[in-house]
Protein backbone atom coordinates (compact mmCIF):
# COMPACT_ATOMS: atom_id res chain seq x y z
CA UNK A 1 -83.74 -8.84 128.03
CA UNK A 2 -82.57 -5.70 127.69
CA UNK A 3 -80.43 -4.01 124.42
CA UNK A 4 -78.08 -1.08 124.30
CA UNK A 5 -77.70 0.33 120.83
CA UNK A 6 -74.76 2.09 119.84
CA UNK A 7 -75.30 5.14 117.50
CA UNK A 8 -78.04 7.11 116.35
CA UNK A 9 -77.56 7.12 112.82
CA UNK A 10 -80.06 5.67 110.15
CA UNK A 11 -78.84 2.06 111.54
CA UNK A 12 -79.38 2.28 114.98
CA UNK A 13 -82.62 4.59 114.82
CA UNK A 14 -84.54 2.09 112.60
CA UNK A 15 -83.61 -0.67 114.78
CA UNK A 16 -84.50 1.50 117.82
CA UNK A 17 -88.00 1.55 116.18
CA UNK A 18 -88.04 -1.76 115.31
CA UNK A 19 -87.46 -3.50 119.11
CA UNK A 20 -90.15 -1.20 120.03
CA UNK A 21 -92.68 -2.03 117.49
CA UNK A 22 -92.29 -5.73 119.12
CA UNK A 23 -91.78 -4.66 122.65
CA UNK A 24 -88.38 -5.42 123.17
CA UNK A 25 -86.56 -3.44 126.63
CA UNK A 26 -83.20 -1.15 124.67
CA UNK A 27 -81.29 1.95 125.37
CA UNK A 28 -79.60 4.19 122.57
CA UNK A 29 -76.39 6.05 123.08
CA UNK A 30 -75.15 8.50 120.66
CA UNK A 31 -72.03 10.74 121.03
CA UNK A 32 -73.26 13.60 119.35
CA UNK A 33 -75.39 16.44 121.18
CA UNK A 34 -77.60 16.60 119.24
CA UNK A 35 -79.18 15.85 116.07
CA UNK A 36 -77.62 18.00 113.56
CA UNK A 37 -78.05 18.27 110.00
CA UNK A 38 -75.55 16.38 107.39
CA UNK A 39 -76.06 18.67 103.85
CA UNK A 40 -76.81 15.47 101.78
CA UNK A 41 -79.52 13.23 100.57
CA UNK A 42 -80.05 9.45 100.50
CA UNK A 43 -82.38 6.92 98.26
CA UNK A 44 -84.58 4.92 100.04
CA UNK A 45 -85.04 2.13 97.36
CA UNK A 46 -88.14 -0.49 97.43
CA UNK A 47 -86.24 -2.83 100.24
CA UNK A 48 -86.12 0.33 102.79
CA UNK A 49 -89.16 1.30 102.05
CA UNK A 50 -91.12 -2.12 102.79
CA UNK A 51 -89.16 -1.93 106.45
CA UNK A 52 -90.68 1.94 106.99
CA UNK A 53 -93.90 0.81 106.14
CA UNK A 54 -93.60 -2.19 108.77
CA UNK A 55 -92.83 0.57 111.00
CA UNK A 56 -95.56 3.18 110.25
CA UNK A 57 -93.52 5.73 109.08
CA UNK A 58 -93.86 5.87 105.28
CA UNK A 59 -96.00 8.35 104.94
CA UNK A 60 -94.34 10.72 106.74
CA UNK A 61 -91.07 9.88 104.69
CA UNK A 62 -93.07 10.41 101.47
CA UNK A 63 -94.19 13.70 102.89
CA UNK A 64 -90.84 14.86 103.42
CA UNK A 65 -88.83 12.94 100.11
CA UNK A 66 -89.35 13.38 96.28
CA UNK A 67 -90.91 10.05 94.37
CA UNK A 68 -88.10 8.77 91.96
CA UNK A 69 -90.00 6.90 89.25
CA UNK A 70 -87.15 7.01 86.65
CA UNK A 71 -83.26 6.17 86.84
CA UNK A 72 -81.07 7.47 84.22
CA UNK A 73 -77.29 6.46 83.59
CA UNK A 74 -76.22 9.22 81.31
CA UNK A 75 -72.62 10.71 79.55
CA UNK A 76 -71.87 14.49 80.81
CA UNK A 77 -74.45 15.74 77.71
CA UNK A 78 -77.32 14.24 78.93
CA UNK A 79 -77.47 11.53 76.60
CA UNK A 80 -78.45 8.41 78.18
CA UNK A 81 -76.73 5.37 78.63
CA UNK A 82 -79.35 3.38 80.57
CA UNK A 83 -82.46 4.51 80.99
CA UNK A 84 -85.05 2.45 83.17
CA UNK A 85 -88.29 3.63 83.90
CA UNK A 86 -89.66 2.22 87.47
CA UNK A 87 -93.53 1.38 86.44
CA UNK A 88 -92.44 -2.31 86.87
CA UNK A 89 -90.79 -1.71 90.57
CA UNK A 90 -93.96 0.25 91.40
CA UNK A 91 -95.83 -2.92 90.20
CA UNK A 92 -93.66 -5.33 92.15
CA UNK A 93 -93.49 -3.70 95.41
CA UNK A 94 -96.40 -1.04 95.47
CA UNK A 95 -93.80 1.76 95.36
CA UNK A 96 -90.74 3.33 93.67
CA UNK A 97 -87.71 4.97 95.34
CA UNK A 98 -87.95 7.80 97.35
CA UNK A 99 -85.17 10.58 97.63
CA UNK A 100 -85.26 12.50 100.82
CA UNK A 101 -82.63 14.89 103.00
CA UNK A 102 -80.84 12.51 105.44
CA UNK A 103 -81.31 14.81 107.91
CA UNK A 104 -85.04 15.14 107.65
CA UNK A 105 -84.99 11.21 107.56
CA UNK A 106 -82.69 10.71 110.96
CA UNK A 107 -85.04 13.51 112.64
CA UNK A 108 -88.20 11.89 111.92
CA UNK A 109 -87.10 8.35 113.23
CA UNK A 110 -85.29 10.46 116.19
CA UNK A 111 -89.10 11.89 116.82
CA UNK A 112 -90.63 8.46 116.92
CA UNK A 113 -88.15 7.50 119.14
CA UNK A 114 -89.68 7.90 123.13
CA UNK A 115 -87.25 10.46 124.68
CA UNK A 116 -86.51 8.01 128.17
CA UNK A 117 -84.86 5.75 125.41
CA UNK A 118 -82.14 8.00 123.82
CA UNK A 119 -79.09 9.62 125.31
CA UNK A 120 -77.36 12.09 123.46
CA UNK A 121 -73.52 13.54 124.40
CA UNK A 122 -72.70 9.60 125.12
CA UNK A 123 -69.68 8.75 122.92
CA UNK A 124 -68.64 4.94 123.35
CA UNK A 125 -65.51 4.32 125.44
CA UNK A 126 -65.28 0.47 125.69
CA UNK A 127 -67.39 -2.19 126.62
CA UNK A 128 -66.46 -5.43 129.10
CA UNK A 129 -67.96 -8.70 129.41
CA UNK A 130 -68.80 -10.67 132.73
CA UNK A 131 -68.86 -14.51 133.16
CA UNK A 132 -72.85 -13.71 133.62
CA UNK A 133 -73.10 -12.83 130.27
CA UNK A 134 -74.00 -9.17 130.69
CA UNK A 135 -72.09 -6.46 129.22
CA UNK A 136 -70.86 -3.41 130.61
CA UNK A 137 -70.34 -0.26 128.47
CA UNK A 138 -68.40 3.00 129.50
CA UNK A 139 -69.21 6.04 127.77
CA UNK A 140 -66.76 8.76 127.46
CA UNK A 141 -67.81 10.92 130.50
CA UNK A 142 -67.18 8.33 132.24
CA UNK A 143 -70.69 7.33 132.81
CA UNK A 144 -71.46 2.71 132.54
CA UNK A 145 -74.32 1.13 131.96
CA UNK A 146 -74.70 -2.64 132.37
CA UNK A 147 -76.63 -4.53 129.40
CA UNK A 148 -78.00 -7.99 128.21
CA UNK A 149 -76.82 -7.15 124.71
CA UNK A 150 -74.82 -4.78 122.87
CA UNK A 151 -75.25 -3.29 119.34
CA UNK A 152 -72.96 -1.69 117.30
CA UNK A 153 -74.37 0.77 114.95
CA UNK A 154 -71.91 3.32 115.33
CA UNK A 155 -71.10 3.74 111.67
CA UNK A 156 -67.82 2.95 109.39
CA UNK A 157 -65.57 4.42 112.20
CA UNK A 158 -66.99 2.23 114.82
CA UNK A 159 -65.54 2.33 117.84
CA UNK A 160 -67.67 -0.65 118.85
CA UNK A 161 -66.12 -3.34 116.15
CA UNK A 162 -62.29 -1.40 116.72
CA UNK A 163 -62.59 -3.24 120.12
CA UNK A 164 -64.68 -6.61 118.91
CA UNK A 165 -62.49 -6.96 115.80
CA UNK A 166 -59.52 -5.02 115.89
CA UNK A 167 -58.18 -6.47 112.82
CA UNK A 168 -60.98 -4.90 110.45
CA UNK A 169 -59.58 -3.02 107.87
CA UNK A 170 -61.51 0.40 105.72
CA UNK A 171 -60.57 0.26 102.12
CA UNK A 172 -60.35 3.87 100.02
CA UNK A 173 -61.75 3.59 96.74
CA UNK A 174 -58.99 6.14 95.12
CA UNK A 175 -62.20 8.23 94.64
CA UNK A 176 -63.44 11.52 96.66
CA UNK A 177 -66.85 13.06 96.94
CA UNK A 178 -68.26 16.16 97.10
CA UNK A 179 -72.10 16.52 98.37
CA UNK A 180 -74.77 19.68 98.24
CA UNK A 181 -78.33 20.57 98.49
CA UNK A 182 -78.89 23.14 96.07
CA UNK A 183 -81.79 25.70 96.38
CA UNK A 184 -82.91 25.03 92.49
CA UNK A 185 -86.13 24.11 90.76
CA UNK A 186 -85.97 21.73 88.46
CA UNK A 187 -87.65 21.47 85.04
CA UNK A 188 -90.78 18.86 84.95
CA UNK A 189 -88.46 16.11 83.16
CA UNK A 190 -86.44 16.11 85.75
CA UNK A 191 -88.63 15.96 89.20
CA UNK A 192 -89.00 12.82 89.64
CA UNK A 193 -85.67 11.54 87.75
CA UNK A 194 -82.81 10.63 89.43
CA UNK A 195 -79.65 10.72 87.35
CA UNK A 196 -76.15 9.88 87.26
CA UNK A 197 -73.64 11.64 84.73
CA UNK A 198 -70.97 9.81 83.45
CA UNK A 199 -67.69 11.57 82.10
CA UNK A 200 -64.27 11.26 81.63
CA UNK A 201 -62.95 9.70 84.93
CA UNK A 202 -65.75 11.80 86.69
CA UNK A 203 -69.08 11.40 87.68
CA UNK A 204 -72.12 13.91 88.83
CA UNK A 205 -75.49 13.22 90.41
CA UNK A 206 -78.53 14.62 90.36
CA UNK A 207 -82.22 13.96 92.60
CA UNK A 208 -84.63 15.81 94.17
CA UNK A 209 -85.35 15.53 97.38
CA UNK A 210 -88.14 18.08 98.32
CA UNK A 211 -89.75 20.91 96.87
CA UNK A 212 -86.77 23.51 95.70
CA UNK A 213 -84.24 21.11 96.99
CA UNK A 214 -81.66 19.29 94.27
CA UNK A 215 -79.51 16.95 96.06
CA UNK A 216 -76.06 16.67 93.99
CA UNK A 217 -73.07 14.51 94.38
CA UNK A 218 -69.40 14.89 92.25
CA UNK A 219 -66.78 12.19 92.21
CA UNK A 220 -63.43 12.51 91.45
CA UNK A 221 -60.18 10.36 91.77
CA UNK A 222 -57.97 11.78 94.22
CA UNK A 223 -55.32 11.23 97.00
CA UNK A 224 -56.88 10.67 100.29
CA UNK A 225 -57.45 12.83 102.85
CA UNK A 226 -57.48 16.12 101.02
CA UNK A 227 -58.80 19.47 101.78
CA UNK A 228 -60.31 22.24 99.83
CA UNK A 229 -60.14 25.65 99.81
CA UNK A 230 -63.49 26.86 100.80
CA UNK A 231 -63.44 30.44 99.22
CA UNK A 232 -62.28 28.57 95.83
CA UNK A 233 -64.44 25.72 95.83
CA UNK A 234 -67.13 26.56 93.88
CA UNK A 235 -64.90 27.81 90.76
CA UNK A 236 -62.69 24.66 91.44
CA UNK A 237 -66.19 21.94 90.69
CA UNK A 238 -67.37 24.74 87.95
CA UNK A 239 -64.09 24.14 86.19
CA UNK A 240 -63.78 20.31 86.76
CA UNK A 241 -67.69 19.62 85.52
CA UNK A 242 -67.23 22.21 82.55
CA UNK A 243 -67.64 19.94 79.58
CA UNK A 244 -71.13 18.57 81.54
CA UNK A 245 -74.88 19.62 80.84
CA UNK A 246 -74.82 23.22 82.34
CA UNK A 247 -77.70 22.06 84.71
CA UNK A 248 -74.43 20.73 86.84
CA UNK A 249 -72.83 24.29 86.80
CA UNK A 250 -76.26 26.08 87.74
CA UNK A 251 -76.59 23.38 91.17
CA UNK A 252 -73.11 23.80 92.31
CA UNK A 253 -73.47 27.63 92.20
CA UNK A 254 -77.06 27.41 93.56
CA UNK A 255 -75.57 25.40 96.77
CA UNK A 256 -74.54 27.64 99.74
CA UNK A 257 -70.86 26.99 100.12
CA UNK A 258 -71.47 25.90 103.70
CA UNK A 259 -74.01 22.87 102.52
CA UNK A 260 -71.16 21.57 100.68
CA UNK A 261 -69.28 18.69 102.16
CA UNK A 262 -65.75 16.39 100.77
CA UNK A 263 -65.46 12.89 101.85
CA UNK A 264 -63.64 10.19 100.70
CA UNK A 265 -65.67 7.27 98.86
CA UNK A 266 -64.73 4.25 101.38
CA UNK A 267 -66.07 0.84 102.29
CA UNK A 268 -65.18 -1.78 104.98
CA UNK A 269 -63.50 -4.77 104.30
CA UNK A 270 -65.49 -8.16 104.32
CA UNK A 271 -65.79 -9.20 107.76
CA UNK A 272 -65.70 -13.29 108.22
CA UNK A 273 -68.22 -12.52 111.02
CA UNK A 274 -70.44 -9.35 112.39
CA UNK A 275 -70.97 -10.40 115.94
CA UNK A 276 -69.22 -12.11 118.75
CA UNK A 277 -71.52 -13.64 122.00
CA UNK A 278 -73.74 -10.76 123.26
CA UNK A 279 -72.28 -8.20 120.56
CA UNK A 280 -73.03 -7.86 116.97
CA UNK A 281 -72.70 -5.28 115.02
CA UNK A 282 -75.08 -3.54 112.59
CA UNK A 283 -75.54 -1.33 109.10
CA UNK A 284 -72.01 0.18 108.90
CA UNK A 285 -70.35 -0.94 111.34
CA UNK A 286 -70.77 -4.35 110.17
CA UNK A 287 -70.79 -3.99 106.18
CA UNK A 288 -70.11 -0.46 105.18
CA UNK A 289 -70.22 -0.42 101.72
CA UNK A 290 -69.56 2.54 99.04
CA UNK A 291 -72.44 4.24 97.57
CA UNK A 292 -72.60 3.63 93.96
CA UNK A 293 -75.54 1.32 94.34
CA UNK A 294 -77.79 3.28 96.77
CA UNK A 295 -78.00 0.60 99.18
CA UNK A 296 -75.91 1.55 101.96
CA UNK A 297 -78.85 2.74 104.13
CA UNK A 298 -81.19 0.42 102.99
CA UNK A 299 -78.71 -2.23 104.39
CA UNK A 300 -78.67 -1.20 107.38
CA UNK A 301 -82.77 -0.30 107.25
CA UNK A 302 -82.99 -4.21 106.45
CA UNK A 303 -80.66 -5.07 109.08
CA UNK A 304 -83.15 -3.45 111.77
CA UNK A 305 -86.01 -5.63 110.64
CA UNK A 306 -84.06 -8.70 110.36
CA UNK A 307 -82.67 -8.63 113.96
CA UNK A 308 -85.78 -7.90 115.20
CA UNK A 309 -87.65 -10.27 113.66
CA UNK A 310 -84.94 -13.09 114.94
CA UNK A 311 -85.30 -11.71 118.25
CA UNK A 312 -89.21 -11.55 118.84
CA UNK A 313 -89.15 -15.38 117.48
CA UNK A 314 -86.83 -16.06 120.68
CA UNK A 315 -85.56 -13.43 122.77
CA UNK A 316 -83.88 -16.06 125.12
CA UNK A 317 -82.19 -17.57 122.06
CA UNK A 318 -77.99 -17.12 122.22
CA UNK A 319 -78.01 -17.90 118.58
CA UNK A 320 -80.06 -14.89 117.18
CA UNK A 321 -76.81 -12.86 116.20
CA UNK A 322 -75.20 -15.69 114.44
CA UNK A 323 -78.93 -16.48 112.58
CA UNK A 324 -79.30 -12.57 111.65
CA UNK A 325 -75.91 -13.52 109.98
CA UNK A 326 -76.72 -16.17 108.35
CA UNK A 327 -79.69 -14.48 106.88
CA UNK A 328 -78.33 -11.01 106.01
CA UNK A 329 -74.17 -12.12 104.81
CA UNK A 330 -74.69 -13.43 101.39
CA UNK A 331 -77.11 -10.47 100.03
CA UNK A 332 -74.80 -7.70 101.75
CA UNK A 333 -71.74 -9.13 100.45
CA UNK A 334 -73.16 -9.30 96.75
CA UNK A 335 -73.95 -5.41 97.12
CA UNK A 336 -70.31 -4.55 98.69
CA UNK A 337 -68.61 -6.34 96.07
CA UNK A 338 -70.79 -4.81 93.15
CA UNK A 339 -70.64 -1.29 94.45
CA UNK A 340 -66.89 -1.81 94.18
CA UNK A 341 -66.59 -2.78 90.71
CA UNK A 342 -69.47 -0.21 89.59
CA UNK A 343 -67.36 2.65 91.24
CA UNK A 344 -64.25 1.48 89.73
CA UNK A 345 -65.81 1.21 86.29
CA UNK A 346 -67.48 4.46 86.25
CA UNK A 347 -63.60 5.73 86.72
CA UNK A 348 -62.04 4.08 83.69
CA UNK A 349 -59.08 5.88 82.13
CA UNK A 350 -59.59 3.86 79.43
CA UNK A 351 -62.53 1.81 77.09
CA UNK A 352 -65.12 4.23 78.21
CA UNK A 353 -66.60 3.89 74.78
CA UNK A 354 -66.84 0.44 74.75
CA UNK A 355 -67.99 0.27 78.47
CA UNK A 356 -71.28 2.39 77.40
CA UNK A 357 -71.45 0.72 74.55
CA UNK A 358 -71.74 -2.44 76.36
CA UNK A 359 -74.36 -0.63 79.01
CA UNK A 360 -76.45 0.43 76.19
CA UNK A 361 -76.68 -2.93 75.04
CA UNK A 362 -77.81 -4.81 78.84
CA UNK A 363 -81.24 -6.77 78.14
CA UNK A 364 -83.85 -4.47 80.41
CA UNK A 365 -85.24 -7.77 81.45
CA UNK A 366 -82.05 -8.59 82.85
CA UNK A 367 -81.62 -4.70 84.79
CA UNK A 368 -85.47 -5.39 85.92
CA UNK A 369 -84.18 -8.77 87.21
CA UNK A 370 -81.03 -7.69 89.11
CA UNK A 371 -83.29 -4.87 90.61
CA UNK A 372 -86.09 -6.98 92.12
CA UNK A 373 -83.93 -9.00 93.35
CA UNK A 374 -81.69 -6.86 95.47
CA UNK A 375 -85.27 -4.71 96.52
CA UNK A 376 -87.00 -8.19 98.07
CA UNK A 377 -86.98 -8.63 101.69
């Protein structure tokens, strides 16, 4: 039995890894040329993290990321709102989170990747089904390749599910986001911290992610589809983060304007299924979600292990997409719909103070809950 895997993201590299850990025949196609960098960072909480170690690559992602042991929720001074430290996830699971550059995370599972397996410059085109059950996919340059199943893990914009489900729908939050890397050292309070700062109607994040390397994000509301002027950027996030701790000022001017990327905070709308026969789709092409819980890669990280583990129990079973479903649906769509309503409280015009006020106040026996929950496998 033989997979093609759509995509070389996060997604469909982990997976990649994962069908060859249990010595399962698959193909990956990715449109891109190659591998190039993306100037932001992701968390790889506990959940992520148990799937890399399956795969014998945490070490090297420790190596390359910075160990967050404490999350702070805090208003634009610094002063926190929540403040959890992660001794307790480090007991549960044998480690914390980990922030790291996504592009040093998407070359090193590229790398473990053998090169006979991975096709760069092959953009999917379309894919057709035969009364054998095979599937044939055509790649933009006109190239096919004939398949026994086909994976979708081709991102939010999927070109994959446009064709399986045509009727999916991606949902704008009302919220845009700017992303850096800044070349900064940070103070020893802060190195293994990660931090969100919470202000009026706009947000600003703060992590580590290796040594002299501050991944930052800014949110905003906004119109969709907007552009900035590059040579006024800079001056334009100085202005708009003024009242913050000036630690947000320094990273934004400590960023190289070209590291510094706008996209608008999106998510996919629920899908009443993720595959379809021989096709299913994977990580964000099946449950894209937006990012205000760090679990968007981790999804799709768990996704990987799942499948795999459904199809080294039975590869001949025509079932395994619907029971990777089955076992995946319920915990994805809890994050999805949480994400939502964290992203859209973090924007209040209004009740702000009683919204912290009410954060302040959470039980941290009932945060510690919530988290070991969503981190289990």
């Amino acid at each position: 039995m033989k997979y093609a895997i759509v995509g070389a993201g996060i997604g469909g590299l982990t997976t990649a890894l994962a069908l060859e850990k249990i010595g399962v025949d698959y193909e990956i196609f990715e449109k891109a040329p190659k591998i190039d960098e993306v100037g932001a960072g992701i968390w790889l909480a506990p959940n992520a993290l148990s799937v890399l170690q399956y795969l014998d690559v945490l070490d090297e992602v420790k190596v390359k990321g910075n160990t967050i042991n404490q999350i702070t929720l805090a208003q634009a001074d610094l002063a926190p709102i929540s403040d959890n430290d992660q001794d307790f996830i480090e007991e549960e699971f044998g480690f914390t989170t980990i922030a790291i550059h996504r592009a040093a995370l998407q070359q090193l599972l590229f790398d473990k990747i053998p090169k006979e397996k991975i096709h760069l410059g092959k953009g999917f085109q379309s894919y057709e089904e035969h009364p054998n059950g095979n599937i044939k996919v055509k790649f933009e340059d006109d190239t096919i390749i004939e398949t026994n199943y086909l994976l979708g893990a081709d991102g939010i914009h999927s070109k994959v599910r446009k064709q399986l489900f045509p009727e999916s729908k991606i949902r704008y939050s009302g919220q845009t986001c700017w992303r850096g890397v800044a070349n900064f050292e940070m103070t020893s309070e802060f190195q293994h911290r990660g931090m969100e700062l919470w202000g009026n109607q706009i947000r600003f994040g703060i992590s580590k992610i290796a040594e002299n390397k501050v991944y930052w994000f800014a949110v905003a509301l906004d119109s969709p589809n907007q552009k900035d002027n590059r040579d006024q950027l800079q001056q334009k996030l100085v202005e708009m983060f003024k009242e913050f701790d000036p630690i947000v000022t320094q990273l934004i001017l400590s960023t190289p304007i070209e590291k510094i990327v706008r996209n608008d905070i999106i998510d996919l709308a629920l899908l009443d299924h993720w595959h379809h026969d021989n096709i299913c789709l994977i990580g964000d092409a099946a449950h894209a979600t937006t990012p205000n819980m760090g679990q968007g890669g981790a999804q799709a990280i768990e996704d990987a292990y799942y499948l795999s583990k459904m199809i080294v129990n039975d590869q001949g079973n025509k079932h395994n997409f619907k029971i990777f479903e089955g076992k995946r649906k319920k915990k994805v769509t809890t994050i999805v719909n949480q994400s939502w309503s964290t992203g859209k409280m973090a924007h209040w015009k209004y009740g702000q103070g009683f919204r912290n006020f009410v954060l302040k106040r959470v039980p941290k026996k009932v945060l510690q809950k919530k988290m070991i929950e969503m981190y289990q496998i």
